[in-house]
N, C-alpha and C. Protein backbone atom coordinates (compact mmCIF):
# COMPACT_ATOMS: atom_id res chain seq x y z
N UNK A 1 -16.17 -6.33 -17.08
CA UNK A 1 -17.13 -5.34 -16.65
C UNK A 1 -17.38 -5.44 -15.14
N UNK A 2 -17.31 -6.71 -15.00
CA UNK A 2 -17.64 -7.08 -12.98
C UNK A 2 -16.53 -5.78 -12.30
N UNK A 3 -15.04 -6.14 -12.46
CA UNK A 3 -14.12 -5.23 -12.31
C UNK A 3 -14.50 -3.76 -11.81
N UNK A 4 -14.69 -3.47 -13.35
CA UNK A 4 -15.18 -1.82 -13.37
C UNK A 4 -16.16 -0.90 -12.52
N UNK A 5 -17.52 -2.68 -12.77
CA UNK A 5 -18.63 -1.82 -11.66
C UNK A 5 -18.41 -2.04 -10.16
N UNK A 6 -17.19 -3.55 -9.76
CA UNK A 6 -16.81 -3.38 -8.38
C UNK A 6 -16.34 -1.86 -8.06
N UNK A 7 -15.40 -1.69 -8.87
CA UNK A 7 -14.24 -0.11 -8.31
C UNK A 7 -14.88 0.47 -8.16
N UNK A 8 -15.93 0.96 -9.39
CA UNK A 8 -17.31 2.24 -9.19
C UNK A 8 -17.97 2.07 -8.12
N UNK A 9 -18.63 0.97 -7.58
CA UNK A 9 -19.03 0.74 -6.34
C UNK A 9 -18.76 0.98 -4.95
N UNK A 10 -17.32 0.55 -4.71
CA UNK A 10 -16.18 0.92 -4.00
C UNK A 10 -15.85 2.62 -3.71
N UNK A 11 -15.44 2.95 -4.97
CA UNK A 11 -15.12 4.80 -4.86
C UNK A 11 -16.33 5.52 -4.50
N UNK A 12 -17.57 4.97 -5.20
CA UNK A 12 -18.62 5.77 -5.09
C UNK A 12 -19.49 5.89 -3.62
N UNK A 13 -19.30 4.53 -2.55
CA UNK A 13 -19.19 4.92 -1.26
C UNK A 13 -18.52 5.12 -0.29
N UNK A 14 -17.27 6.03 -0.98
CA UNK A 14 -16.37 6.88 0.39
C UNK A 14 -17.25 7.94 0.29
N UNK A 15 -16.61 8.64 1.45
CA UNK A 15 -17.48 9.54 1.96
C UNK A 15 -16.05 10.62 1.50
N UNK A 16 -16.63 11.87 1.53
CA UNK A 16 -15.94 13.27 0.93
C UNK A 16 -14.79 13.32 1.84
N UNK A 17 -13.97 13.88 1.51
CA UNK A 17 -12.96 14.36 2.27
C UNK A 17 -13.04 15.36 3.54
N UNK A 18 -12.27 15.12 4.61
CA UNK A 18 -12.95 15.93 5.54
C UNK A 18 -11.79 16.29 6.26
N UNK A 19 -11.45 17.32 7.32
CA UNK A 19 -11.00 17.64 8.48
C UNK A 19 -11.59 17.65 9.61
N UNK A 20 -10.51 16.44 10.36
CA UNK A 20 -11.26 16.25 11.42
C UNK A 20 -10.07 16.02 12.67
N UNK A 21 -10.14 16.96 13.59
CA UNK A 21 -8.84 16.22 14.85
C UNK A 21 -7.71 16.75 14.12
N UNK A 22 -7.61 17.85 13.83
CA UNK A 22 -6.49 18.48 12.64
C UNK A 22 -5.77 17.54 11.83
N UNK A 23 -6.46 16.65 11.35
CA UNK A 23 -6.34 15.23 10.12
C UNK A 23 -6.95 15.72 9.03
N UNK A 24 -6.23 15.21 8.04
CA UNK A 24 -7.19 15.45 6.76
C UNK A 24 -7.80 14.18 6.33
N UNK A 25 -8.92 13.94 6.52
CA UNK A 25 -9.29 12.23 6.33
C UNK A 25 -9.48 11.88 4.66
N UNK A 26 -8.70 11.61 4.26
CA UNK A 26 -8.21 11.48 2.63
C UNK A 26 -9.07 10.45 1.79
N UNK A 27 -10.53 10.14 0.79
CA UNK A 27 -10.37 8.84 0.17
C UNK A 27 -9.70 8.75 -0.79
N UNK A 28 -9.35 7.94 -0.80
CA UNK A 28 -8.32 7.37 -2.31
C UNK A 28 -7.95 6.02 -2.58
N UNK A 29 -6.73 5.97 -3.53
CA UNK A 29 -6.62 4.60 -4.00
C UNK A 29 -5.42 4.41 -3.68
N UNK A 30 -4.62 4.17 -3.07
CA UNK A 30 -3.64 4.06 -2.81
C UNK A 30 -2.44 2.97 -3.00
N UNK A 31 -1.39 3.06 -3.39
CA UNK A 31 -0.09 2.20 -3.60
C UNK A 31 0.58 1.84 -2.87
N UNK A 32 1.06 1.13 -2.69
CA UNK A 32 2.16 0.72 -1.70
C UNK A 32 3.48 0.41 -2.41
N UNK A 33 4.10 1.36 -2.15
CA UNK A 33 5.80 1.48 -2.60
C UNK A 33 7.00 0.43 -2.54
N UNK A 34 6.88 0.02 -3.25
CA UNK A 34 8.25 -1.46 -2.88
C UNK A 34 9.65 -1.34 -3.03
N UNK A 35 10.14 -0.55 -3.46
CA UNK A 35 11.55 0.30 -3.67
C UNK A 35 11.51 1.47 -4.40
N UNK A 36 12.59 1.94 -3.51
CA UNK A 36 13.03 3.64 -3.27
C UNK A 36 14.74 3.32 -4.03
N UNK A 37 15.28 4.01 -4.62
CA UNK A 37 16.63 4.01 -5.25
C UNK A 37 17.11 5.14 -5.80
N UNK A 38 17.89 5.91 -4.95
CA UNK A 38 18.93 7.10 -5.19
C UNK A 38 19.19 7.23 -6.53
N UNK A 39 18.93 8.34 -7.50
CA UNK A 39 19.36 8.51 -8.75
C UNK A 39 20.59 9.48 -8.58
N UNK A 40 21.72 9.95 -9.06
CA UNK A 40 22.30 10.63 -9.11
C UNK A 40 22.26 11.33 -10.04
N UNK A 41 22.31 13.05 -9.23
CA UNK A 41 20.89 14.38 -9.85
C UNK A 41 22.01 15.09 -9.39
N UNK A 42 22.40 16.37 -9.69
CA UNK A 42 23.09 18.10 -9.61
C UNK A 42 21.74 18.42 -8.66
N UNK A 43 22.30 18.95 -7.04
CA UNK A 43 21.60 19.53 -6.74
C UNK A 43 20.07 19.14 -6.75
N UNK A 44 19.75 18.34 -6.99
CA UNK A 44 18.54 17.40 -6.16
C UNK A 44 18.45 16.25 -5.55
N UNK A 45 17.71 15.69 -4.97
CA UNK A 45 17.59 14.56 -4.68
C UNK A 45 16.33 13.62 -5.53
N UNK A 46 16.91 12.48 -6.66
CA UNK A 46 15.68 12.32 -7.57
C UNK A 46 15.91 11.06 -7.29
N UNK A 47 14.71 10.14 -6.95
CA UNK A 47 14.85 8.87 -6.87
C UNK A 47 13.66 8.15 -7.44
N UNK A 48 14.18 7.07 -8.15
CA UNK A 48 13.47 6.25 -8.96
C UNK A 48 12.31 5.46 -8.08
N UNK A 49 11.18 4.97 -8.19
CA UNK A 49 10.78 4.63 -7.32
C UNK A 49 9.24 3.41 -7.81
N UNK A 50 9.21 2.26 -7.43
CA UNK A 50 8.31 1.34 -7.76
C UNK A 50 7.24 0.98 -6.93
N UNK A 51 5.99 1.14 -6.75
CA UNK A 51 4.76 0.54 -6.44
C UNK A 51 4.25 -0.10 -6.85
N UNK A 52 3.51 -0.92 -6.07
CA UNK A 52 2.26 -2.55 -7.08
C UNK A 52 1.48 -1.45 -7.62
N UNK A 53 1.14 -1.93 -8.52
CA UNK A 53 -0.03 -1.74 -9.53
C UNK A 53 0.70 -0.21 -10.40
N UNK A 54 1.88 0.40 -10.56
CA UNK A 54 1.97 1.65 -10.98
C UNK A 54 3.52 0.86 -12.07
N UNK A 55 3.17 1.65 -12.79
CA UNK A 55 4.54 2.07 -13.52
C UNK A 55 5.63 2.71 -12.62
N UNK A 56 6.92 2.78 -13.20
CA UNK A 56 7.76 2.64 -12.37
C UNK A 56 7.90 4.46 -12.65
N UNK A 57 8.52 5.16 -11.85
CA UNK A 57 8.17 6.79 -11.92
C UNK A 57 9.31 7.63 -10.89
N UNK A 58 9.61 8.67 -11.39
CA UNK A 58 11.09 9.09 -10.58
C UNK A 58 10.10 10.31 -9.95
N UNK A 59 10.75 10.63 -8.50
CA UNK A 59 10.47 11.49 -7.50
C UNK A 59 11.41 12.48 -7.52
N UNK A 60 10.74 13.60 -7.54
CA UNK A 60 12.37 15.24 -7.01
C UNK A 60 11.65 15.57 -5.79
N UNK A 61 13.01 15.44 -4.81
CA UNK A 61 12.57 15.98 -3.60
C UNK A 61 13.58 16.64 -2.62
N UNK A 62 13.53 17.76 -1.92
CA UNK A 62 14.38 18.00 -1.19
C UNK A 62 14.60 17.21 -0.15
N UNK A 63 13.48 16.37 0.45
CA UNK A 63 13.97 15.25 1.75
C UNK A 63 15.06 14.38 1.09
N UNK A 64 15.46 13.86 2.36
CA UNK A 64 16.17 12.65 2.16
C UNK A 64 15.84 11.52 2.34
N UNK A 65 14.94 10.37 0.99
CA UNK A 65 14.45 9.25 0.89
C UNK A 65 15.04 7.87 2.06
N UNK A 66 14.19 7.13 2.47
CA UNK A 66 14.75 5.75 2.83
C UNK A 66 15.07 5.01 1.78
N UNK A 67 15.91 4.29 1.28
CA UNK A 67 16.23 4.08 0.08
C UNK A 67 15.87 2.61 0.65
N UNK A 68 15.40 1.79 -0.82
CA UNK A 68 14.61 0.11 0.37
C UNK A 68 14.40 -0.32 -1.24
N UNK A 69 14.45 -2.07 -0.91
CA UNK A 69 13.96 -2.47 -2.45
C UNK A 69 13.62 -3.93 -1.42
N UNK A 70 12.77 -4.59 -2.28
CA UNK A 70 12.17 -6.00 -1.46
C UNK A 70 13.31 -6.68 -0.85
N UNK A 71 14.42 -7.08 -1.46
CA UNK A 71 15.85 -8.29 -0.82
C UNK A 71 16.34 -6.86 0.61
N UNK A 72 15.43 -6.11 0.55
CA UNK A 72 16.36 -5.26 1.77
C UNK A 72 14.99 -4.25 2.11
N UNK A 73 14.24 -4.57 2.82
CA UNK A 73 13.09 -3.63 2.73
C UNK A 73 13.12 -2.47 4.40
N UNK A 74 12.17 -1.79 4.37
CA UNK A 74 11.87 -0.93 5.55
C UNK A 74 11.36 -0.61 6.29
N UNK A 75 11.33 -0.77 7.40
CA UNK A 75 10.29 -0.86 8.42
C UNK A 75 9.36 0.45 8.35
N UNK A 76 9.26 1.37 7.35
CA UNK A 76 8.10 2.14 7.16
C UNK A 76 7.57 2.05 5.65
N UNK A 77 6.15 2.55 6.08
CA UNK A 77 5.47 2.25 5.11
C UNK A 77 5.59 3.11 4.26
N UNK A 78 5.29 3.09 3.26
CA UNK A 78 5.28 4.23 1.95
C UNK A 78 4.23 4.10 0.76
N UNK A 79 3.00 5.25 0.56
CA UNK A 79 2.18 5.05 -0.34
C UNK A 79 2.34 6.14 -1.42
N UNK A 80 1.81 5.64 -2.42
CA UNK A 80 1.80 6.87 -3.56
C UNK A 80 0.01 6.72 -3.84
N UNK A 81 -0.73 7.44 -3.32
CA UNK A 81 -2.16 8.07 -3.42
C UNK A 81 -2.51 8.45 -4.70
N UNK A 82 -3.81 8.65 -5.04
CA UNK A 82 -4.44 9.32 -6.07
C UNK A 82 -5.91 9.55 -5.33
N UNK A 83 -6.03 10.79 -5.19
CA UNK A 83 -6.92 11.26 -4.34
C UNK A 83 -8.41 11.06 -5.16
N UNK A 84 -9.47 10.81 -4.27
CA UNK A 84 -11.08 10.55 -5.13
C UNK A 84 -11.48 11.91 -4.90
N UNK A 85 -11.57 12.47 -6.60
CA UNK A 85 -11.89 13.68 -6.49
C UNK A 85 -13.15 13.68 -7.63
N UNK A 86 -13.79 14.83 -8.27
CA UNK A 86 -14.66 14.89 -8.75
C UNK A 86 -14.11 14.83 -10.51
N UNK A 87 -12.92 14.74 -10.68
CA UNK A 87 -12.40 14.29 -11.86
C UNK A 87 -12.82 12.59 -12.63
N UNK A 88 -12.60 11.97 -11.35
CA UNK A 88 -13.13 11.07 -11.45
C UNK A 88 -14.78 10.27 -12.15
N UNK A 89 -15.48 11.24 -11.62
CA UNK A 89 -17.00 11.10 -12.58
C UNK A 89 -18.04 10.62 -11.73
N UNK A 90 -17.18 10.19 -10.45
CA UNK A 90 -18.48 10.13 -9.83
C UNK A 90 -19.77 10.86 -9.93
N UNK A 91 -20.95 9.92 -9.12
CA UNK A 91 -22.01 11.00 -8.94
C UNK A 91 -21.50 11.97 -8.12
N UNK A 92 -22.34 13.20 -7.77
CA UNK A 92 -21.97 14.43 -6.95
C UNK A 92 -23.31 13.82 -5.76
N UNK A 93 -23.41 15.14 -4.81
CA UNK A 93 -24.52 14.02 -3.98
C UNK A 93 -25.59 14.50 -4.41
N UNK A 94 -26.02 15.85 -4.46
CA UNK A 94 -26.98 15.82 -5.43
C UNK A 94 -27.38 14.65 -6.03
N UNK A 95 -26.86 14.02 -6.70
CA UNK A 95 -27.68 12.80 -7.45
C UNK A 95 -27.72 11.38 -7.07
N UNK A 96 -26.53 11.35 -5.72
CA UNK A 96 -27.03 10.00 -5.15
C UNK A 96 -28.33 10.50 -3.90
N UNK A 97 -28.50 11.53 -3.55
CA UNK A 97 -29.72 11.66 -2.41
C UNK A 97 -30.81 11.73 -3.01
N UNK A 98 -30.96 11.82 -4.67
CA UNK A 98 -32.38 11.91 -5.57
C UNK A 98 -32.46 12.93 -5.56
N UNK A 99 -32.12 14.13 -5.50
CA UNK A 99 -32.21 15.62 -5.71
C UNK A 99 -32.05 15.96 -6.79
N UNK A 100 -31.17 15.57 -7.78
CA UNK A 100 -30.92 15.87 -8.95
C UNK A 100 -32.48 15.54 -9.72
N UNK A 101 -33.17 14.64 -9.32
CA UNK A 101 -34.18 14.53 -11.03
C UNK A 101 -35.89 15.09 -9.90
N UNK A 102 -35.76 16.09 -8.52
CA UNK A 102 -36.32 16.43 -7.81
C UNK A 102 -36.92 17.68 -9.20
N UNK A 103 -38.03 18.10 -9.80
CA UNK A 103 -38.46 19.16 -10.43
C UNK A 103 -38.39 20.41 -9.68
N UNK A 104 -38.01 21.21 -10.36
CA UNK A 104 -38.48 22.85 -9.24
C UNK A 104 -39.71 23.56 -9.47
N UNK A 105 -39.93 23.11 -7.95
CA UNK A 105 -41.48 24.00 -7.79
C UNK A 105 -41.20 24.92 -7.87
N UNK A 106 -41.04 25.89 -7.62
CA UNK A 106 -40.41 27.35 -7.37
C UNK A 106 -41.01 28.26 -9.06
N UNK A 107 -40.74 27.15 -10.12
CA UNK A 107 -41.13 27.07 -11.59
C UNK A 107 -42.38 27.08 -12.14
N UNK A 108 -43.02 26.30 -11.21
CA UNK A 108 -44.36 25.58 -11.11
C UNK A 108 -45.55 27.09 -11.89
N UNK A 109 -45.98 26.89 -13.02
CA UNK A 109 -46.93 27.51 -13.45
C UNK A 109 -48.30 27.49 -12.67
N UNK A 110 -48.20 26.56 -12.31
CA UNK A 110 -49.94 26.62 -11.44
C UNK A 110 -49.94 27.15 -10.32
N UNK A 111 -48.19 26.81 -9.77
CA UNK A 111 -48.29 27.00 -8.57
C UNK A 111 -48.36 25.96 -7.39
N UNK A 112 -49.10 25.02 -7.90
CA UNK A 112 -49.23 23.85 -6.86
C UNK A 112 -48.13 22.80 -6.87
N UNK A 113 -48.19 22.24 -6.07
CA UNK A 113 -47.37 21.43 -5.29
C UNK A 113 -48.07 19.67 -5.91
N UNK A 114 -47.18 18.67 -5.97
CA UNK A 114 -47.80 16.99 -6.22
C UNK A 114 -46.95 16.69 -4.99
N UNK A 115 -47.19 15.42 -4.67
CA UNK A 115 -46.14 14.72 -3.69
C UNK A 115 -45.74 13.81 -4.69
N UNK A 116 -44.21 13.32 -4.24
CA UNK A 116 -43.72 12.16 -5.10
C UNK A 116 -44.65 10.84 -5.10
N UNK A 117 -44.65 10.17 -5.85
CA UNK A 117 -44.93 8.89 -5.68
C UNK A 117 -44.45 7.85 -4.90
N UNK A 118 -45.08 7.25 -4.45
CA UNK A 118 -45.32 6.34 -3.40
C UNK A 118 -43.90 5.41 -3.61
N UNK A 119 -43.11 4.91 -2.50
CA UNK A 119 -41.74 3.34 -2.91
C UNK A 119 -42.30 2.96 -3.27
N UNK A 120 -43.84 2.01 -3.18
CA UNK A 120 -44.17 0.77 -4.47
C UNK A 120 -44.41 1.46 -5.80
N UNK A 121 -44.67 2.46 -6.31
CA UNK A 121 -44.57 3.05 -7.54
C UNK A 121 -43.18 2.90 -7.71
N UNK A 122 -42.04 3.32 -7.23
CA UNK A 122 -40.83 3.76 -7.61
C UNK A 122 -40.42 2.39 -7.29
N UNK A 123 -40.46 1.90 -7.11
CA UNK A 123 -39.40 0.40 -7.02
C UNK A 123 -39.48 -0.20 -7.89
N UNK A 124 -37.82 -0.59 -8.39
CA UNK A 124 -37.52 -0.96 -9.47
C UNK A 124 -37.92 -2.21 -10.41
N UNK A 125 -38.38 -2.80 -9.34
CA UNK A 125 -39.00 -4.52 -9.60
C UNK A 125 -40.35 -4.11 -10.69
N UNK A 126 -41.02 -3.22 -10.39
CA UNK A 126 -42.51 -2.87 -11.50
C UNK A 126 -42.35 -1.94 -12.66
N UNK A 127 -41.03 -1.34 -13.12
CA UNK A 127 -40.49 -1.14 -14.17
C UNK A 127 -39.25 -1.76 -14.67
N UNK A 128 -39.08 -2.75 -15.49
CA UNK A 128 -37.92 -2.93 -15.53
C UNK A 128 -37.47 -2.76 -16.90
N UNK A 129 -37.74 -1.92 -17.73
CA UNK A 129 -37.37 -0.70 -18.23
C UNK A 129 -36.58 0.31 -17.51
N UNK A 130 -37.65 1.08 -16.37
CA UNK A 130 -36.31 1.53 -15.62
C UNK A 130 -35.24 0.95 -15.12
N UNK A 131 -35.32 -0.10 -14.64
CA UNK A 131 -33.80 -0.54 -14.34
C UNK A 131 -32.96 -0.95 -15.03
N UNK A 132 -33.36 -1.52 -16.41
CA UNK A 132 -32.31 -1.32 -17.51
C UNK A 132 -31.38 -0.27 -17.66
N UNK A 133 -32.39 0.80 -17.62
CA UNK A 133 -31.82 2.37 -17.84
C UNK A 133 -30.83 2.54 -16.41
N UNK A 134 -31.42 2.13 -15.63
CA UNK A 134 -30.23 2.54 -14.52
C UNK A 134 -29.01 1.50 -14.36
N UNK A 135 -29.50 0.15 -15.21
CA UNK A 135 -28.39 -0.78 -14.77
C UNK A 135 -27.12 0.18 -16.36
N UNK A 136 -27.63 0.37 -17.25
CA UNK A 136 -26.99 0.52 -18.33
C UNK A 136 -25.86 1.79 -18.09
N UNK A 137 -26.92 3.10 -16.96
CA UNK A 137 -26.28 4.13 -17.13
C UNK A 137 -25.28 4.04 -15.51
N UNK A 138 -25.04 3.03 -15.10
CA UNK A 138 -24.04 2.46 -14.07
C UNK A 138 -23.24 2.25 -14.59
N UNK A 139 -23.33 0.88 -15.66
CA UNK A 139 -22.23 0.87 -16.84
C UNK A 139 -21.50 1.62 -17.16
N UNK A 140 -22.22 2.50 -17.99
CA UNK A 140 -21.69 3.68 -18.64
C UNK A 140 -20.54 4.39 -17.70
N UNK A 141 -21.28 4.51 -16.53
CA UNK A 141 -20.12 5.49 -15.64
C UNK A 141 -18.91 4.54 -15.18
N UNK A 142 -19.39 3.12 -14.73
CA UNK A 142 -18.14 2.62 -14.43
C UNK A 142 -17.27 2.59 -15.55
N UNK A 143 -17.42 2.12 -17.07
CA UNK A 143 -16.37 2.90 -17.94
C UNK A 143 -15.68 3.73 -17.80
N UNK A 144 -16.22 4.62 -18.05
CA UNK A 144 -16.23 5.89 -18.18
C UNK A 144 -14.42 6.26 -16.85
N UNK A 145 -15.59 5.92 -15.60
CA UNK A 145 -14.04 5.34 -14.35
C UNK A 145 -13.07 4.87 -14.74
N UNK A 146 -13.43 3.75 -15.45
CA UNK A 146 -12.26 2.54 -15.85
C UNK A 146 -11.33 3.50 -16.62
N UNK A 147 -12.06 4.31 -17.61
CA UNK A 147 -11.04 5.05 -18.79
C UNK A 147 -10.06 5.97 -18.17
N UNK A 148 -10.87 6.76 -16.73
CA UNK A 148 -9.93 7.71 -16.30
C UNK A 148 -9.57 7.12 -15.05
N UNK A 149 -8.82 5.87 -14.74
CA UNK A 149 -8.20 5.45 -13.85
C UNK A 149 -6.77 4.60 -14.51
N UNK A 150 -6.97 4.45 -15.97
CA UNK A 150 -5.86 4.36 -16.71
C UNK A 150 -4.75 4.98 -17.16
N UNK A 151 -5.58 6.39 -17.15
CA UNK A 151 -4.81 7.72 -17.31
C UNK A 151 -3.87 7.69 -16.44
N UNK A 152 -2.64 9.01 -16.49
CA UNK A 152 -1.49 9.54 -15.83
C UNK A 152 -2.16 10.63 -14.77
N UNK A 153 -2.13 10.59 -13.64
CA UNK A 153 -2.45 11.11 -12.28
C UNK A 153 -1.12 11.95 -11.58
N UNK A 154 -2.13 12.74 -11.18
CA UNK A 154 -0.81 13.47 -9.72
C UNK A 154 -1.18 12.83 -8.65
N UNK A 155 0.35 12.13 -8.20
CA UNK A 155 0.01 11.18 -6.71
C UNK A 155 0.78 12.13 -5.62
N UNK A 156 0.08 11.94 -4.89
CA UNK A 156 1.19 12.41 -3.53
C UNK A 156 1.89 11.09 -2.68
N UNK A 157 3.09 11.79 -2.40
CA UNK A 157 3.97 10.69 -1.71
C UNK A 157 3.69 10.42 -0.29
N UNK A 158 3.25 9.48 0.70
CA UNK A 158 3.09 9.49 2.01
C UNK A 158 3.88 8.50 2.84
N UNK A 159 4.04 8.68 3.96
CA UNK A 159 5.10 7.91 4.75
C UNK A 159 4.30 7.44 5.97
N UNK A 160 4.24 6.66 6.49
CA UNK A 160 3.58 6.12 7.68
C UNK A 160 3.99 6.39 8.90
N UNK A 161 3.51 7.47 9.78
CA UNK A 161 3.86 7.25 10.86
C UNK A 161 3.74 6.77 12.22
N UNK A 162 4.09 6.74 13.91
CA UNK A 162 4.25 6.02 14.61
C UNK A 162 2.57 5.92 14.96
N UNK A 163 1.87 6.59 14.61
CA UNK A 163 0.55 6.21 15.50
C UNK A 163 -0.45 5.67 14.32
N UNK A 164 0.05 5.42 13.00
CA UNK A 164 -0.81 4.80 11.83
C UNK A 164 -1.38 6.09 11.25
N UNK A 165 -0.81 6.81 11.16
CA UNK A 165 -1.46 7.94 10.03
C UNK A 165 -0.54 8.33 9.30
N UNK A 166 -0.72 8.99 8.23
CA UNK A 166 0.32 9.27 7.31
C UNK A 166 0.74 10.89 7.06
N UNK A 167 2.13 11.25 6.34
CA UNK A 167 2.12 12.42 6.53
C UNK A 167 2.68 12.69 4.94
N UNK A 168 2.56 13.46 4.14
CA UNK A 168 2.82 14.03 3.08
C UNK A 168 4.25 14.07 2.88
N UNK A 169 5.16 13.35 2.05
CA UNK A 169 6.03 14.05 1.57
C UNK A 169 6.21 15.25 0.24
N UNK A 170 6.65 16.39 0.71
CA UNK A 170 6.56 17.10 -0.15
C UNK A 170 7.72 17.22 -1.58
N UNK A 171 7.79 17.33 -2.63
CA UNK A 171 7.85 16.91 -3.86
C UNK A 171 8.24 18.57 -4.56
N UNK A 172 9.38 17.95 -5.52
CA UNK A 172 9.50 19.59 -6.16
C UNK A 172 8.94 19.44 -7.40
N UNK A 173 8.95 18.61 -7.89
CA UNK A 173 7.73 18.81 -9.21
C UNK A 173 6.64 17.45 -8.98
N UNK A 174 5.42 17.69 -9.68
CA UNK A 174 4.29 16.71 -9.45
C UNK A 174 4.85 15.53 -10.00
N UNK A 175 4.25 14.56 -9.00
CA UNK A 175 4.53 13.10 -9.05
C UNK A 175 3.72 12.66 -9.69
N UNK A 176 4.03 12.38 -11.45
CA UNK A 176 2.91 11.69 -12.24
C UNK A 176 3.02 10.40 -12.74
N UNK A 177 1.73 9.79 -11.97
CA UNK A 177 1.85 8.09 -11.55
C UNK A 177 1.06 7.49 -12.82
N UNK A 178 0.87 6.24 -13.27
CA UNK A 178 0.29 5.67 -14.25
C UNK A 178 -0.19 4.30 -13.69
N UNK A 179 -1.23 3.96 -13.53
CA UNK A 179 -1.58 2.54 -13.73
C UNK A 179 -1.18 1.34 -14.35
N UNK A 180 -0.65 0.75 -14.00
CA UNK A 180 -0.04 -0.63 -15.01
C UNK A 180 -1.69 -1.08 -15.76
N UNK A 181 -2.41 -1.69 -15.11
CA UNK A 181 -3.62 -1.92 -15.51
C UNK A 181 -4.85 -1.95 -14.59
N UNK A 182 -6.18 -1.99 -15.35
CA UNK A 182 -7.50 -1.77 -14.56
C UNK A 182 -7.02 -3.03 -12.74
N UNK A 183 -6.77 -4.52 -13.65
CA UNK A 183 -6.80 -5.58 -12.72
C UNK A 183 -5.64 -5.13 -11.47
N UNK A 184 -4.72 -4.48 -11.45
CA UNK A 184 -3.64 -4.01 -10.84
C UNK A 184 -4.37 -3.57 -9.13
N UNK A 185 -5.26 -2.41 -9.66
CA UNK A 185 -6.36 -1.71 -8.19
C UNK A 185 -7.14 -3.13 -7.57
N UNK A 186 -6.46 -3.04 -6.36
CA UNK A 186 -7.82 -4.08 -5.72
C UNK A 186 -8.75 -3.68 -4.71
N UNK A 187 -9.87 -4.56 -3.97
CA UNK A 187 -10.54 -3.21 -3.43
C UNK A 187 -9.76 -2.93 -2.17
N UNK A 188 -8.55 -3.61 -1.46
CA UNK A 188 -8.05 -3.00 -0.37
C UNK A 188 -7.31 -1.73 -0.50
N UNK A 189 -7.21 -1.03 -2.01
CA UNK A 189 -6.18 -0.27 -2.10
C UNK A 189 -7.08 1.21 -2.25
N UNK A 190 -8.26 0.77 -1.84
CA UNK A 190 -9.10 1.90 -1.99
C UNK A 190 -9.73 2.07 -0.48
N UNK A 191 -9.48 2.82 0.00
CA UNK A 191 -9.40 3.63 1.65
C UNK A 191 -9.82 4.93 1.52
N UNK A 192 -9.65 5.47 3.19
CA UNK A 192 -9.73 6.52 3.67
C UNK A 192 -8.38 6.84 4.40
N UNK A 193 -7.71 7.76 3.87
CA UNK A 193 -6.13 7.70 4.98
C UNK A 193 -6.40 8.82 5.66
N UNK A 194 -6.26 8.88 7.07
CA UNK A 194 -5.80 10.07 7.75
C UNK A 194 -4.44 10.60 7.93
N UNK A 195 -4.45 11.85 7.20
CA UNK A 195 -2.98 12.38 7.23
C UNK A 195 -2.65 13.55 8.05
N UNK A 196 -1.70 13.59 8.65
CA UNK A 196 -1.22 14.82 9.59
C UNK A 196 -1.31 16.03 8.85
């Protein structure tokens, strides 16, 4: 369970995806590719291809791969991504800024307005009932993560280039990656990449 609620912890403070400096600043979880190997395909180029923590998974692509395996490796980098998207289960922000359990006045039969209650009312130390409920329903979601980070994903392929950012290789059918297991993700493999 430590595991689960680290990752949830981890994913749940990147920040959204953004454009910035005509970059796409990417969070995700990312792989690092350890061999590339030419399949022989009619008219494509399909190559078999292995990352830590992934099942092993074949690529169609019109580029032409660096072909690399550890006894012979390559001086560029190569990731296979799974982008942090809202599939995932995170909260939305709505509910990490407290907006979500905010009532609508707007509704308000009387009309009038309360102010929230005071931080020493709301702090968790003088209900701990509530914090059961919030430690439990953390739980719940880091599961919940854990279950859909086991699943089969569309990864995108990326290549490292000269100034440390990465650039998309493009792919003729979706690249669907699998997790070997939960312990596989560690927290360095969970970033922000900027891609061209």
């Amino acid at each position: 369970m430590d595991l689960a609620l680290n990752l949830y912890s981890l994913l749940e403070n990147l920040k959204a995806p953004r454009f910035a400096d005509r970059r796409l600043h990417l969070p995700c979880i990312a792989f690092r590719v350890t061999a590339v190997k030419r399949r022989r395909a009619q008219d494509q180029e399909v190559y078999e291809a292995k990352a830590d923590g992934l099942h092993d998974l074949l690529i169609t692509t019109k580029d032409k791969l660096i072909q690399f395996s550890p006894p012979r490796p390559t001086m560029h980098t190569f990731l296979l991504v799974r982008p942090c998207n809202r599939y995932l289960d995170l909260p939305d922000f709505a509910e990490l800024s407290g907006l979500a359990e905010l009532p609508d006045d707007t509704q308000s039969k009387e009309g009038s307005w309360s102010a929230p209650g005071s931080p020493l009312q709301d702090s968790p130390g003088r209900f701990p009932e509530a914090q059961e409920s919030v430690d439990s329903k953390l739980s719940d979601r880091a599961l919940r993560l854990t279950a859909r980070l086991t699943q089969p994903f569309g990864a995108f392929l990326l290549a490292q280039q000269r100034g440390g950012e990465y650039k998309r290789i493009a792919s003729d059918h979706d690249i669907i990656a699998r997790v070997n297991n939960l312990s596989s993700i560690i927290p360095d493999m969970v970033k922000t990449l900027e891609i061209l």
